[in-house]
PDB file of N, CA and C in Angstrom:
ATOM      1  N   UNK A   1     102.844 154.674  45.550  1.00  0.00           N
ATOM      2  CA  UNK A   1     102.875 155.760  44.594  1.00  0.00           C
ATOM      3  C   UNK A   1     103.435 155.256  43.271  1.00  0.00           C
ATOM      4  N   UNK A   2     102.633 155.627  42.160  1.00  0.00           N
ATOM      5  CA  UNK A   2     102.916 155.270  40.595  1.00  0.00           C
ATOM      6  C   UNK A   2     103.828 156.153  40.348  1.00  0.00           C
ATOM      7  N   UNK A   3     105.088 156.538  39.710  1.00  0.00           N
ATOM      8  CA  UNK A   3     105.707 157.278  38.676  1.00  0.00           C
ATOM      9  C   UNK A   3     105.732 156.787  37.349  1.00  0.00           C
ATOM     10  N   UNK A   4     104.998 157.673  36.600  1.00  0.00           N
ATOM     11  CA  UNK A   4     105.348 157.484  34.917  1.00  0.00           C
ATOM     12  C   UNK A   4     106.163 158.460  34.293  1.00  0.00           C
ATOM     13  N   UNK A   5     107.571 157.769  33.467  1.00  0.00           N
ATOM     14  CA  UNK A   5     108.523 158.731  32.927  1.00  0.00           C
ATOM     15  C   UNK A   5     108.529 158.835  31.474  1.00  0.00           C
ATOM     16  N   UNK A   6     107.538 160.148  31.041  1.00  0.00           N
ATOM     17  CA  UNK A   6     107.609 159.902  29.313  1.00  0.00           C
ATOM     18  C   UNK A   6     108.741 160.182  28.827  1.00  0.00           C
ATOM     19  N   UNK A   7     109.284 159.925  27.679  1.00  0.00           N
ATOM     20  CA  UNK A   7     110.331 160.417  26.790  1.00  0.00           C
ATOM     21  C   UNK A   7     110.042 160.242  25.196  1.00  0.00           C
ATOM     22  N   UNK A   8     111.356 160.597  24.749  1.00  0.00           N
ATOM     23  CA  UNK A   8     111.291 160.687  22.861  1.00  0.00           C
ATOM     24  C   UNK A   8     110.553 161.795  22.428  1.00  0.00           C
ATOM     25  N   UNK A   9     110.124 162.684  22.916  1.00  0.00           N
ATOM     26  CA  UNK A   9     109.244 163.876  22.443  1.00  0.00           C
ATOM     27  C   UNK A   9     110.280 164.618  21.455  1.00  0.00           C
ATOM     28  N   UNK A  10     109.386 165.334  20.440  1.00  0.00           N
ATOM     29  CA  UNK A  10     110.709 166.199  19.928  1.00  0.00           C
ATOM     30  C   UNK A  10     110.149 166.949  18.802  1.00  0.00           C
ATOM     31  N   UNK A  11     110.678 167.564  17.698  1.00  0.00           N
ATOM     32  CA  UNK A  11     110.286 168.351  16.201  1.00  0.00           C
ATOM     33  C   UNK A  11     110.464 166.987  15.127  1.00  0.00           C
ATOM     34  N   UNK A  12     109.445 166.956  14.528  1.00  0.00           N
ATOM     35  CA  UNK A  12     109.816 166.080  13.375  1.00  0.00           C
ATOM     36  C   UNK A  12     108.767 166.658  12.275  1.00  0.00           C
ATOM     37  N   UNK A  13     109.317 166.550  10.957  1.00  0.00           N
ATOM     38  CA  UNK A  13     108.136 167.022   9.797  1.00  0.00           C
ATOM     39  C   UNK A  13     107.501 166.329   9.413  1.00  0.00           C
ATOM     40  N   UNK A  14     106.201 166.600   9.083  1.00  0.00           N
ATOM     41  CA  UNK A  14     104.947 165.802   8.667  1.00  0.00           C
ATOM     42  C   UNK A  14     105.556 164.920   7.952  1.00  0.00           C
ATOM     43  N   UNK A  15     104.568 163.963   8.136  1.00  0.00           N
ATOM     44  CA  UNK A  15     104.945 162.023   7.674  1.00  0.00           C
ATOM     45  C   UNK A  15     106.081 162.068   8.056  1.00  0.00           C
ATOM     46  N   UNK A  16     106.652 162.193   9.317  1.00  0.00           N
ATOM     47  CA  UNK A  16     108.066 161.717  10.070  1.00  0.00           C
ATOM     48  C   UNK A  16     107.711 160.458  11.077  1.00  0.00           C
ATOM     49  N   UNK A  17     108.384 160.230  11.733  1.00  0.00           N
ATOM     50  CA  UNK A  17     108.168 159.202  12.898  1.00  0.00           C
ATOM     51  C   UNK A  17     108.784 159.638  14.154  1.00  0.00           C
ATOM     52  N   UNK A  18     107.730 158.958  15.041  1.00  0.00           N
ATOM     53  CA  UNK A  18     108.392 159.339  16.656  1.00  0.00           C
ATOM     54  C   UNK A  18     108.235 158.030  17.342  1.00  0.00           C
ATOM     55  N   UNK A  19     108.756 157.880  18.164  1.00  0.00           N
ATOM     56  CA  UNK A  19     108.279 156.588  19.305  1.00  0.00           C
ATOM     57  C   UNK A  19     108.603 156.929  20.624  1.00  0.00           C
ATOM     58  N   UNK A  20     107.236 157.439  21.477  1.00  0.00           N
ATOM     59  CA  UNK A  20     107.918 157.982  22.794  1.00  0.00           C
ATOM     60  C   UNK A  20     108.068 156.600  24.077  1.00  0.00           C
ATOM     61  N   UNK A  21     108.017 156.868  24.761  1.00  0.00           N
ATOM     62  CA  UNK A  21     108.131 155.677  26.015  1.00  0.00           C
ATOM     63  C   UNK A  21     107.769 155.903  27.410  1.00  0.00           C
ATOM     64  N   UNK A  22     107.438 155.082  27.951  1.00  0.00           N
ATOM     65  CA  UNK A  22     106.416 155.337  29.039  1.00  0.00           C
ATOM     66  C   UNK A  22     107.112 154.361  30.691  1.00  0.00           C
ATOM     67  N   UNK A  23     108.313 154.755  31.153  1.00  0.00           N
ATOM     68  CA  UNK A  23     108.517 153.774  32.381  1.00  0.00           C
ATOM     69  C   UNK A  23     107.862 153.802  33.497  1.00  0.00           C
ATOM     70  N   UNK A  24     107.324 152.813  34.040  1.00  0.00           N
ATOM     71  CA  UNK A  24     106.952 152.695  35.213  1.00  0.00           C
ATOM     72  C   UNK A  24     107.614 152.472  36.143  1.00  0.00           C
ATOM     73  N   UNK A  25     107.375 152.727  37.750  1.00  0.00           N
ATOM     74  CA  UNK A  25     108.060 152.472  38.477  1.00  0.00           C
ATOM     75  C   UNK A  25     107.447 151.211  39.422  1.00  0.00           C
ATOM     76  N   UNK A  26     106.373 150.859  38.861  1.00  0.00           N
ATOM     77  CA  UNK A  26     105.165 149.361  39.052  1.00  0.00           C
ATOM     78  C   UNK A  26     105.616 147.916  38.032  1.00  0.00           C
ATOM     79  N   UNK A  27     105.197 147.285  38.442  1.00  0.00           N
ATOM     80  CA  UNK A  27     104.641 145.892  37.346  1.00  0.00           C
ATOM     81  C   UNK A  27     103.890 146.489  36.238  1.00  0.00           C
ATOM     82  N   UNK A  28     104.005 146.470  35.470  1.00  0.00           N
ATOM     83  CA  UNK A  28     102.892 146.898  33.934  1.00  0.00           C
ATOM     84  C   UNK A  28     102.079 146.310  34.380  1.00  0.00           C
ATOM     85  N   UNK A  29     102.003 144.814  34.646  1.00  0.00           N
ATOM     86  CA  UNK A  29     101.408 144.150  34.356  1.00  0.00           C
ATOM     87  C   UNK A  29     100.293 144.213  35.327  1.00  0.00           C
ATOM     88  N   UNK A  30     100.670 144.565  36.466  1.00  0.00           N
ATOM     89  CA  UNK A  30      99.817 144.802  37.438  1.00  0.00           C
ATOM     90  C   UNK A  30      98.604 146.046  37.522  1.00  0.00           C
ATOM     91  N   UNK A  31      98.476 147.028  36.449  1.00  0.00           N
ATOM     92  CA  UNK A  31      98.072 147.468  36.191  1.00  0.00           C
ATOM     93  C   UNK A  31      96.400 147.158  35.611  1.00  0.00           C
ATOM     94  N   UNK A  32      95.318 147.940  35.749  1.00  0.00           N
ATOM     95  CA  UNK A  32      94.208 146.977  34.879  1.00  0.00           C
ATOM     96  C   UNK A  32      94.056 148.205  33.425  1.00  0.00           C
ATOM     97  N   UNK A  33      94.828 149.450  33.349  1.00  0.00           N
ATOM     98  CA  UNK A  33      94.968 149.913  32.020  1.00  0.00           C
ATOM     99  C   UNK A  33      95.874 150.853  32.076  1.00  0.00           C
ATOM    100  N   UNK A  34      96.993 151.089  30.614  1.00  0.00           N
ATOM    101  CA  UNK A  34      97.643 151.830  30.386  1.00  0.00           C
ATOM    102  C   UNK A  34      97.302 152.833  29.375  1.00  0.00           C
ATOM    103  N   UNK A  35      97.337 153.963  28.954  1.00  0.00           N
ATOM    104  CA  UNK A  35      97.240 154.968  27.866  1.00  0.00           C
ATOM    105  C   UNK A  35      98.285 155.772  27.223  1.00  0.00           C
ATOM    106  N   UNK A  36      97.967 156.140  26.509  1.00  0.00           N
ATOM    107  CA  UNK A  36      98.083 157.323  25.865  1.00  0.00           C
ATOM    108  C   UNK A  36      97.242 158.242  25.569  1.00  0.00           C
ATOM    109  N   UNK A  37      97.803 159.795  26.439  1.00  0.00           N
ATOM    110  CA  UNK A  37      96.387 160.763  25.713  1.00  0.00           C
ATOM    111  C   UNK A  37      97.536 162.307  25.587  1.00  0.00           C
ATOM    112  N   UNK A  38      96.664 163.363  24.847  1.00  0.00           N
ATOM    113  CA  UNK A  38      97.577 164.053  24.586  1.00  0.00           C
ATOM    114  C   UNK A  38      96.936 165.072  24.397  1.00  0.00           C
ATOM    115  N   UNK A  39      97.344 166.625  24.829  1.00  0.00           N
ATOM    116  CA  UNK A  39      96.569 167.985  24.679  1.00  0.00           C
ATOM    117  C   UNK A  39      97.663 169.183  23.907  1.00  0.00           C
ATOM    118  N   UNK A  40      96.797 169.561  23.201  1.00  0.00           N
ATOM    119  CA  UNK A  40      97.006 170.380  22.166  1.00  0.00           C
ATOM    120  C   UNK A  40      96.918 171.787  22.686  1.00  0.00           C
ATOM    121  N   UNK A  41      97.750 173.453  22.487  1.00  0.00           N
ATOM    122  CA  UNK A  41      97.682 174.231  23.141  1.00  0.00           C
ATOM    123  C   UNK A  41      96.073 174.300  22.973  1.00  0.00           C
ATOM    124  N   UNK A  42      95.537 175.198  23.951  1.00  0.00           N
ATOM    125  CA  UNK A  42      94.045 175.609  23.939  1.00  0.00           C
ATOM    126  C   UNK A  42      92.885 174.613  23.926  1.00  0.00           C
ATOM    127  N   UNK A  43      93.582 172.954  23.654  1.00  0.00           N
ATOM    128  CA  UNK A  43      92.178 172.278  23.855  1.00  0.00           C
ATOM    129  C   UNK A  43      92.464 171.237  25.193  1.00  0.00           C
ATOM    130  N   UNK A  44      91.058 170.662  25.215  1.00  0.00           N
ATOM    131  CA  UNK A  44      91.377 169.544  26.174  1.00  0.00           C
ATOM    132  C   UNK A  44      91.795 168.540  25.804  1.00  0.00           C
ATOM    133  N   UNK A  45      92.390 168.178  27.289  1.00  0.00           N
ATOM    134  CA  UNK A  45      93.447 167.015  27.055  1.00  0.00           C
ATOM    135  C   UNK A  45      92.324 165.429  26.556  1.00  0.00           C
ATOM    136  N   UNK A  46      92.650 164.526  24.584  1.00  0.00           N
ATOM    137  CA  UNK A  46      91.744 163.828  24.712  1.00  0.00           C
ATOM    138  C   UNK A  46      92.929 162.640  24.685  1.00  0.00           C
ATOM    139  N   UNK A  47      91.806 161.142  24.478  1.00  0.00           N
ATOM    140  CA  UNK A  47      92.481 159.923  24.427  1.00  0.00           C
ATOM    141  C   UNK A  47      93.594 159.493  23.307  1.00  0.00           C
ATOM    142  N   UNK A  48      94.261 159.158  23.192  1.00  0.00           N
ATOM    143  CA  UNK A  48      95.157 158.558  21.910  1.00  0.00           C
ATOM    144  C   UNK A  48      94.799 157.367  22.184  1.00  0.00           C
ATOM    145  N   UNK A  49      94.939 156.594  23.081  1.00  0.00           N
ATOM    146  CA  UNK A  49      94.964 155.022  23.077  1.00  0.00           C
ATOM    147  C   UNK A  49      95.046 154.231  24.511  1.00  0.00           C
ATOM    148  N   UNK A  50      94.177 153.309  24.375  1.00  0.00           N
ATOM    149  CA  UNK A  50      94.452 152.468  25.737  1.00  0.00           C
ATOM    150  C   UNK A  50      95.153 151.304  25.987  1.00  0.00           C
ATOM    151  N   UNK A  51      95.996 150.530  26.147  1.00  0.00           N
ATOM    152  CA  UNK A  51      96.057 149.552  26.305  1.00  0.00           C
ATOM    153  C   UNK A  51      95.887 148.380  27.526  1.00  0.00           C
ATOM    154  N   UNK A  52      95.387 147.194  27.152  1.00  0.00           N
ATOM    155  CA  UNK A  52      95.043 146.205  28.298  1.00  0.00           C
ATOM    156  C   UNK A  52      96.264 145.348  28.119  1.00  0.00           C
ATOM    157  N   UNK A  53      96.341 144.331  29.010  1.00  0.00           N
ATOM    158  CA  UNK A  53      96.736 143.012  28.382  1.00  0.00           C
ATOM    159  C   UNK A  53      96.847 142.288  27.597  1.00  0.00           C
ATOM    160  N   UNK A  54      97.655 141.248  26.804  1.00  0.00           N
ATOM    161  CA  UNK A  54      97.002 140.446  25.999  1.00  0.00           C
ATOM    162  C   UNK A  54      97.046 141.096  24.581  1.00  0.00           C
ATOM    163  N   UNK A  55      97.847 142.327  24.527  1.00  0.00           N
ATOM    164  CA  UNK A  55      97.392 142.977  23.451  1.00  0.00           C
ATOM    165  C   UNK A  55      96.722 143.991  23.199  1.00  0.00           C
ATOM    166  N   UNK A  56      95.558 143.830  23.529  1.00  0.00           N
ATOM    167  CA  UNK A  56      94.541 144.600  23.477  1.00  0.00           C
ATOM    168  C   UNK A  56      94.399 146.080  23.720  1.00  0.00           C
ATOM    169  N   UNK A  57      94.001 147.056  22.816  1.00  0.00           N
ATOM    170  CA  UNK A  57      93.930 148.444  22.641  1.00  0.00           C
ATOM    171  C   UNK A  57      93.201 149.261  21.982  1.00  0.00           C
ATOM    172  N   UNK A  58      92.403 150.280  21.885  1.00  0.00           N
ATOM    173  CA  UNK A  58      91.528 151.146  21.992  1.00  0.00           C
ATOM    174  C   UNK A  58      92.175 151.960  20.998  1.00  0.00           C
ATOM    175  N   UNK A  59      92.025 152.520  19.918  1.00  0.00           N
ATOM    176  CA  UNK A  59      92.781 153.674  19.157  1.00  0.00           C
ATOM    177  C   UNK A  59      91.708 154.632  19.153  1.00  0.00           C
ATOM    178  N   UNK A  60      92.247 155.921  19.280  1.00  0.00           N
ATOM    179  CA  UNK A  60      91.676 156.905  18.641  1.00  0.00           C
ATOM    180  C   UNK A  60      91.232 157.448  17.293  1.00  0.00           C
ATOM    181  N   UNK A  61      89.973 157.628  16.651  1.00  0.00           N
ATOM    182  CA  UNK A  61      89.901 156.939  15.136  1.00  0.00           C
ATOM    183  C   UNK A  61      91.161 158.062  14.682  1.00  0.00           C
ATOM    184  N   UNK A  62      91.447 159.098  15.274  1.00  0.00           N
ATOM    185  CA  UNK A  62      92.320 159.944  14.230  1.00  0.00           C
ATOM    186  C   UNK A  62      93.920 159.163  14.311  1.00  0.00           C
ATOM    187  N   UNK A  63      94.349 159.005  14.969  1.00  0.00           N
ATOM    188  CA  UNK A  63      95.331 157.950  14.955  1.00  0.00           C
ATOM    189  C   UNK A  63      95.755 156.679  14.685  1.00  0.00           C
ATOM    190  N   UNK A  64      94.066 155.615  14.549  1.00  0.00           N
ATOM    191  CA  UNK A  64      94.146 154.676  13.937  1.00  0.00           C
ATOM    192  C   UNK A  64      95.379 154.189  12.507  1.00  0.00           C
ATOM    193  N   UNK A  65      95.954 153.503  11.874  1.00  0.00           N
ATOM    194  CA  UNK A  65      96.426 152.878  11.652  1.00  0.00           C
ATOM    195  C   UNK A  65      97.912 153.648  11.556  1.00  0.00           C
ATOM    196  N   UNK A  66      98.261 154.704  11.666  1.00  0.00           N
ATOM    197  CA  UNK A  66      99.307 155.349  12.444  1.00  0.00           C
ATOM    198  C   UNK A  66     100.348 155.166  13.304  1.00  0.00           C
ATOM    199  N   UNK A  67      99.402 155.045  14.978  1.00  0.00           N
ATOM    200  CA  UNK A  67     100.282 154.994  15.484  1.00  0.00           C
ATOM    201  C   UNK A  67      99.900 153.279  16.330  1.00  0.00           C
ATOM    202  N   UNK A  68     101.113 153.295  17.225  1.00  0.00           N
ATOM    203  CA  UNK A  68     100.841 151.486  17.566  1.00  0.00           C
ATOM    204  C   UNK A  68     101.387 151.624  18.593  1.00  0.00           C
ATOM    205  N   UNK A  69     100.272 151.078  20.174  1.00  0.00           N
ATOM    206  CA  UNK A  69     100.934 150.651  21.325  1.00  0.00           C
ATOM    207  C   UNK A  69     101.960 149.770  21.750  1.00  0.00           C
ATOM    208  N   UNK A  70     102.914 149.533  22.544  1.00  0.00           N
ATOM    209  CA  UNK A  70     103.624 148.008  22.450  1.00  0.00           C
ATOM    210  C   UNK A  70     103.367 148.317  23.980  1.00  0.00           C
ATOM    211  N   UNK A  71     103.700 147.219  24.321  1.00  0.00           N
ATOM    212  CA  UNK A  71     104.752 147.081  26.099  1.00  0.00           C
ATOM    213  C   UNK A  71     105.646 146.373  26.141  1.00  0.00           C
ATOM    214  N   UNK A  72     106.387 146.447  27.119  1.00  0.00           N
ATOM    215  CA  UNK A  72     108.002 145.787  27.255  1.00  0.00           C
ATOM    216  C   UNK A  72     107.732 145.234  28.663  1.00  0.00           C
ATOM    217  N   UNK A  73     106.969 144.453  29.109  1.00  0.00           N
ATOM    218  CA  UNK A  73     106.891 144.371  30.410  1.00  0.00           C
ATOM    219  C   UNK A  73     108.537 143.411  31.176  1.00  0.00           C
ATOM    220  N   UNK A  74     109.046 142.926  30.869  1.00  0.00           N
ATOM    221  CA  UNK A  74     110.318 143.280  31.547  1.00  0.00           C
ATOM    222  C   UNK A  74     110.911 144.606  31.622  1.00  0.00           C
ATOM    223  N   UNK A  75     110.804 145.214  31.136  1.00  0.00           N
ATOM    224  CA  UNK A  75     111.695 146.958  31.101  1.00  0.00           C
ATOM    225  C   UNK A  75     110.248 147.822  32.030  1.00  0.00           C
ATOM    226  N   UNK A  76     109.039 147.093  32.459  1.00  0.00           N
ATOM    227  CA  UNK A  76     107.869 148.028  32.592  1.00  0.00           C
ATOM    228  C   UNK A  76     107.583 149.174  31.997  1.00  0.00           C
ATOM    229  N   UNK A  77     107.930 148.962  30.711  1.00  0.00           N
ATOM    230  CA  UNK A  77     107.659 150.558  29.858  1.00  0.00           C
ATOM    231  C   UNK A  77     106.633 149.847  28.617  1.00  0.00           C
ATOM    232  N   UNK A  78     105.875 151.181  28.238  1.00  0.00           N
ATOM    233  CA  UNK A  78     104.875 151.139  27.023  1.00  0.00           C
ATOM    234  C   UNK A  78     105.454 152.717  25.928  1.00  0.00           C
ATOM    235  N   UNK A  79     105.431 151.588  24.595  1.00  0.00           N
ATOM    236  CA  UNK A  79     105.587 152.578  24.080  1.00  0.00           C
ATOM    237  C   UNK A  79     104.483 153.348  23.097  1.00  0.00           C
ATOM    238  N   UNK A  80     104.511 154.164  22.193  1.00  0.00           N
ATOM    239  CA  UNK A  80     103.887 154.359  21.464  1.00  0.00           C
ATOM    240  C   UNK A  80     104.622 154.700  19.815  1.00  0.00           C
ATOM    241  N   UNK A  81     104.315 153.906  19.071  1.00  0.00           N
ATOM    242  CA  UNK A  81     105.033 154.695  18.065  1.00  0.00           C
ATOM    243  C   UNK A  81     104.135 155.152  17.074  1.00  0.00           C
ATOM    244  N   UNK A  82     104.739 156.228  16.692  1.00  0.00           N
ATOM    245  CA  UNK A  82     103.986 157.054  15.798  1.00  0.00           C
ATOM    246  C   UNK A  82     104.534 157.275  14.590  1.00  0.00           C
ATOM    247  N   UNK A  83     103.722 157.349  13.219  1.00  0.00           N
ATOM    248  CA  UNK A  83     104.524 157.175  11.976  1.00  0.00           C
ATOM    249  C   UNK A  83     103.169 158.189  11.758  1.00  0.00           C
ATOM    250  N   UNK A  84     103.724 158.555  10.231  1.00  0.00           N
ATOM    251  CA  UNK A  84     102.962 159.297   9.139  1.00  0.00           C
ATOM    252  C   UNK A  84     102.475 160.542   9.994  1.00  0.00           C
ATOM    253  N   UNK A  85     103.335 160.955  10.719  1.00  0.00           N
ATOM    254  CA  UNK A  85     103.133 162.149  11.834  1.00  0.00           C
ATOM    255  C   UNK A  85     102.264 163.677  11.236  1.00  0.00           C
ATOM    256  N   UNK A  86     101.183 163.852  11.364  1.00  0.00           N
ATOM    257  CA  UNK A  86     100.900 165.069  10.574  1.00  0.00           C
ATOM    258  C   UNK A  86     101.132 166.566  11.899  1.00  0.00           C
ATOM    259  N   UNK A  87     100.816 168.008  11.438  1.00  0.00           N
ATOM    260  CA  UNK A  87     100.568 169.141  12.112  1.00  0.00           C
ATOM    261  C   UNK A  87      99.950 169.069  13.295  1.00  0.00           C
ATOM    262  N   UNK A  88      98.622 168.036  13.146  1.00  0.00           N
ATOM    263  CA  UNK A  88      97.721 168.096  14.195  1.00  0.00           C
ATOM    264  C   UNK A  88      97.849 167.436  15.159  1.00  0.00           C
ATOM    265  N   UNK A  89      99.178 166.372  15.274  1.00  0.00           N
ATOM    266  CA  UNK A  89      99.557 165.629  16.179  1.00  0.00           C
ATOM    267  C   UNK A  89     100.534 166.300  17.656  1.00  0.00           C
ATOM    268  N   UNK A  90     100.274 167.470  17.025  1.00  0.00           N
ATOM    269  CA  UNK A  90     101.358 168.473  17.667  1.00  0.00           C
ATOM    270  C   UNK A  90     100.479 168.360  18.803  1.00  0.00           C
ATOM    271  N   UNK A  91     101.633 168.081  20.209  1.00  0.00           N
ATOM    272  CA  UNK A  91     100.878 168.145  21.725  1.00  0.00           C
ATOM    273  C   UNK A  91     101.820 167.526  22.630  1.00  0.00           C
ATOM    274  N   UNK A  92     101.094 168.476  23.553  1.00  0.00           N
ATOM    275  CA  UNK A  92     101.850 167.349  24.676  1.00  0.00           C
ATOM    276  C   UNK A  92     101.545 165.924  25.188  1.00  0.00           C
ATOM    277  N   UNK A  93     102.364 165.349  25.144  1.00  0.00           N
ATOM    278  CA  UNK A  93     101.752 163.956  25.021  1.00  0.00           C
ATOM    279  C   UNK A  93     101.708 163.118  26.456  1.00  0.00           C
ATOM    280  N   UNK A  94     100.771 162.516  27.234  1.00  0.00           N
ATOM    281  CA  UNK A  94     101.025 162.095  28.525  1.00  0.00           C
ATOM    282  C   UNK A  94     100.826 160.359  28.659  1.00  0.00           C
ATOM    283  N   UNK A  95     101.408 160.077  29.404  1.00  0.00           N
ATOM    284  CA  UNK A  95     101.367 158.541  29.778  1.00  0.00           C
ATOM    285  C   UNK A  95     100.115 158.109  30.683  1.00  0.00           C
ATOM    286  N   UNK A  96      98.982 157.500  31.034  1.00  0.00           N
ATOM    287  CA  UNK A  96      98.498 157.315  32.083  1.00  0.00           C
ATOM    288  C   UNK A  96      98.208 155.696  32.420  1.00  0.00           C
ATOM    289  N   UNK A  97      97.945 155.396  33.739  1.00  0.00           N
ATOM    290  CA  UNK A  97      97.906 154.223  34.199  1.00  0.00           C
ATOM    291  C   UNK A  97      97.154 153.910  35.274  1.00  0.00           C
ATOM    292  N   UNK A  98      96.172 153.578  35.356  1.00  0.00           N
ATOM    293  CA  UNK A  98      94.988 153.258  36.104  1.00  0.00           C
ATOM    294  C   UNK A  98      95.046 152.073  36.777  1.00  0.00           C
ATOM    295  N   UNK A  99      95.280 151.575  38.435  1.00  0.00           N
ATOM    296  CA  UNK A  99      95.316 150.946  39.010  1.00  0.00           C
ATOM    297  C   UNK A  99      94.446 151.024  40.081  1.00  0.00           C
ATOM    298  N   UNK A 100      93.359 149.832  40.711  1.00  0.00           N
ATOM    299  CA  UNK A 100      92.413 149.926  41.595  1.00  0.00           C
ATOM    300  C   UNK A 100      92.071 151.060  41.486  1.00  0.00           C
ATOM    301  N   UNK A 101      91.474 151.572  40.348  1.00  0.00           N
ATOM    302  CA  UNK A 101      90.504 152.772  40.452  1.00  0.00           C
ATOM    303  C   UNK A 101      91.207 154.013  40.334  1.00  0.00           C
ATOM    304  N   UNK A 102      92.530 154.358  40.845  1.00  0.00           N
ATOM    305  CA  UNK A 102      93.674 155.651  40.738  1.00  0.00           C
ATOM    306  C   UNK A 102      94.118 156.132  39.420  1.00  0.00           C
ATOM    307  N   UNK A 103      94.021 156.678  38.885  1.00  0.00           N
ATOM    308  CA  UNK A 103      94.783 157.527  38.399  1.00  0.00           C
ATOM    309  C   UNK A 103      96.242 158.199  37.997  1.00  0.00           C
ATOM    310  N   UNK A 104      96.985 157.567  37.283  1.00  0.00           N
ATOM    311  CA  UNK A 104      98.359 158.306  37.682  1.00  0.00           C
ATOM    312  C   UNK A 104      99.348 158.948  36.610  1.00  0.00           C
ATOM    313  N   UNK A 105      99.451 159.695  36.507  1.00  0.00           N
ATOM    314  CA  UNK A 105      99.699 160.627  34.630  1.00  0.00           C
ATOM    315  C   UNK A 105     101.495 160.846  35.121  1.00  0.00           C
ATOM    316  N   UNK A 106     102.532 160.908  33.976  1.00  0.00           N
ATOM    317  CA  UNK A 106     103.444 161.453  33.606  1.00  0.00           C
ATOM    318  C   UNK A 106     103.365 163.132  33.797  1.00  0.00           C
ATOM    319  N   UNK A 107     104.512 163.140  33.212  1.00  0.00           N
ATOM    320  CA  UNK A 107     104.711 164.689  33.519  1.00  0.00           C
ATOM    321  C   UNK A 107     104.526 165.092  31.589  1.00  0.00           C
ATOM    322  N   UNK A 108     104.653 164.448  30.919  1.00  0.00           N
ATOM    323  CA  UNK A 108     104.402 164.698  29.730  1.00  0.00           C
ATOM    324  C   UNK A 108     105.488 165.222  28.939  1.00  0.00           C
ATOM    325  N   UNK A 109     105.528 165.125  27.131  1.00  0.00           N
ATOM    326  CA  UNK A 109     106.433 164.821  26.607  1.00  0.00           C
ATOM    327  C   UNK A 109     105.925 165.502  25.339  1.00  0.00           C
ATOM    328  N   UNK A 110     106.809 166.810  24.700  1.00  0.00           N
ATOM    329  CA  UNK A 110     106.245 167.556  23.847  1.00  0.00           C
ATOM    330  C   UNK A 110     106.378 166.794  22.083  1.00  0.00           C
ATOM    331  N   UNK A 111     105.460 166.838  21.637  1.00  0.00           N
ATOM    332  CA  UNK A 111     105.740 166.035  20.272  1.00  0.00           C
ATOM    333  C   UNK A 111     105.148 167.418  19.285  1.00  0.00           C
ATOM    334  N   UNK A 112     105.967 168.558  18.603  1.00  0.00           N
ATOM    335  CA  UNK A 112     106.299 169.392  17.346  1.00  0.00           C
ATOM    336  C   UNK A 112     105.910 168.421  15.849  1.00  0.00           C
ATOM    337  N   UNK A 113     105.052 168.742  14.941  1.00  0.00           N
ATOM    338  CA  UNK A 113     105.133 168.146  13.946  1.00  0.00           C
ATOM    339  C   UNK A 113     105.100 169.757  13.247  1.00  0.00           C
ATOM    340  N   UNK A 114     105.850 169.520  12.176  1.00  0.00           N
ATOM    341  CA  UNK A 114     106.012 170.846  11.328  1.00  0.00           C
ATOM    342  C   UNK A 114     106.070 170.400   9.932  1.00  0.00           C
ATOM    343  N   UNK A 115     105.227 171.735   9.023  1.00  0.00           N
ATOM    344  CA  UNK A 115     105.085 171.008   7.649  1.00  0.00           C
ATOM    345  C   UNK A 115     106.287 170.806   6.745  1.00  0.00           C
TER     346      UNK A 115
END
C-alpha cells in the first residue's frame, strides 16, 4: 500500500508563492510516475504536472513557466512550487503516483489564491 502526504496548502494573494510537498511512504524512485493534479470547486479534477526520472516533466500549458516540479528522493517527497499564483489556481491540490499500473492519490491540500 502507497500513502501520499500533501502539505503547504494555504491563502496567498495573487502573484504570491506556495510550495506544497508530496511524502511517500515508497522509494520515489521506484515509482514509473509522479504528479500533480488539482480540482477546482464544480470542475473536474485536471493534470498540473507529471514527473519521471531524470528530471523529466509534463506541465500543464496553464502553469507552464510558473510552477516547477522537484524531488528529494532521499526524503521520498516531490514538491511543487508555485510562484506568480493567480485566482484560478484556487483548488484542491492532489499528489498522485503510479506504480505497476496502480494508482495512488493523497488526500489533498487546499491552495486559496485571493486578489
Amino acid at each position: 500500500q502507497v500513502q501520499l502526504v500533501e502539505s503547504g496548502g494555504g491563502l496567498v494573494q495573487a502573484g504570491g508563492s506556495l510550495r506544497l510537498s508530496c511524502a511517500a511512504s515508497i522509494s520515489i524512485f521506484s515509482t514509473d510516475l509522479m504528479g500533480w493534479y488539482r480540482q477546482a470547486p464544480g470542475k473536474q479534477r485536471e493534470l498540473v504536472v507529471t514527473s519521471r526520472s531524470r528530471g523529466l516533466a509534463d506541465y500543464a500549458d496553464s502553469v507552464k513557466g510558473r510552477f516547477t516540479v522537484s524531488r528529494d528522493y532521499a526524503m521520498n517527497t516531490v514538491y511543487l512550487q508555485m510562484n506568480s499564483l493567480k485566482p484560478e489556481d484556487t483548488a484542491v491540490y492532489y499528489c498522485n503516483a503510479r506504480k505497476r499500473g496502480n494508482d495512488y492519490w493523497g488526500q489533498g491540500t487546499q491552495v486559496t489564491v485571493s486578489l
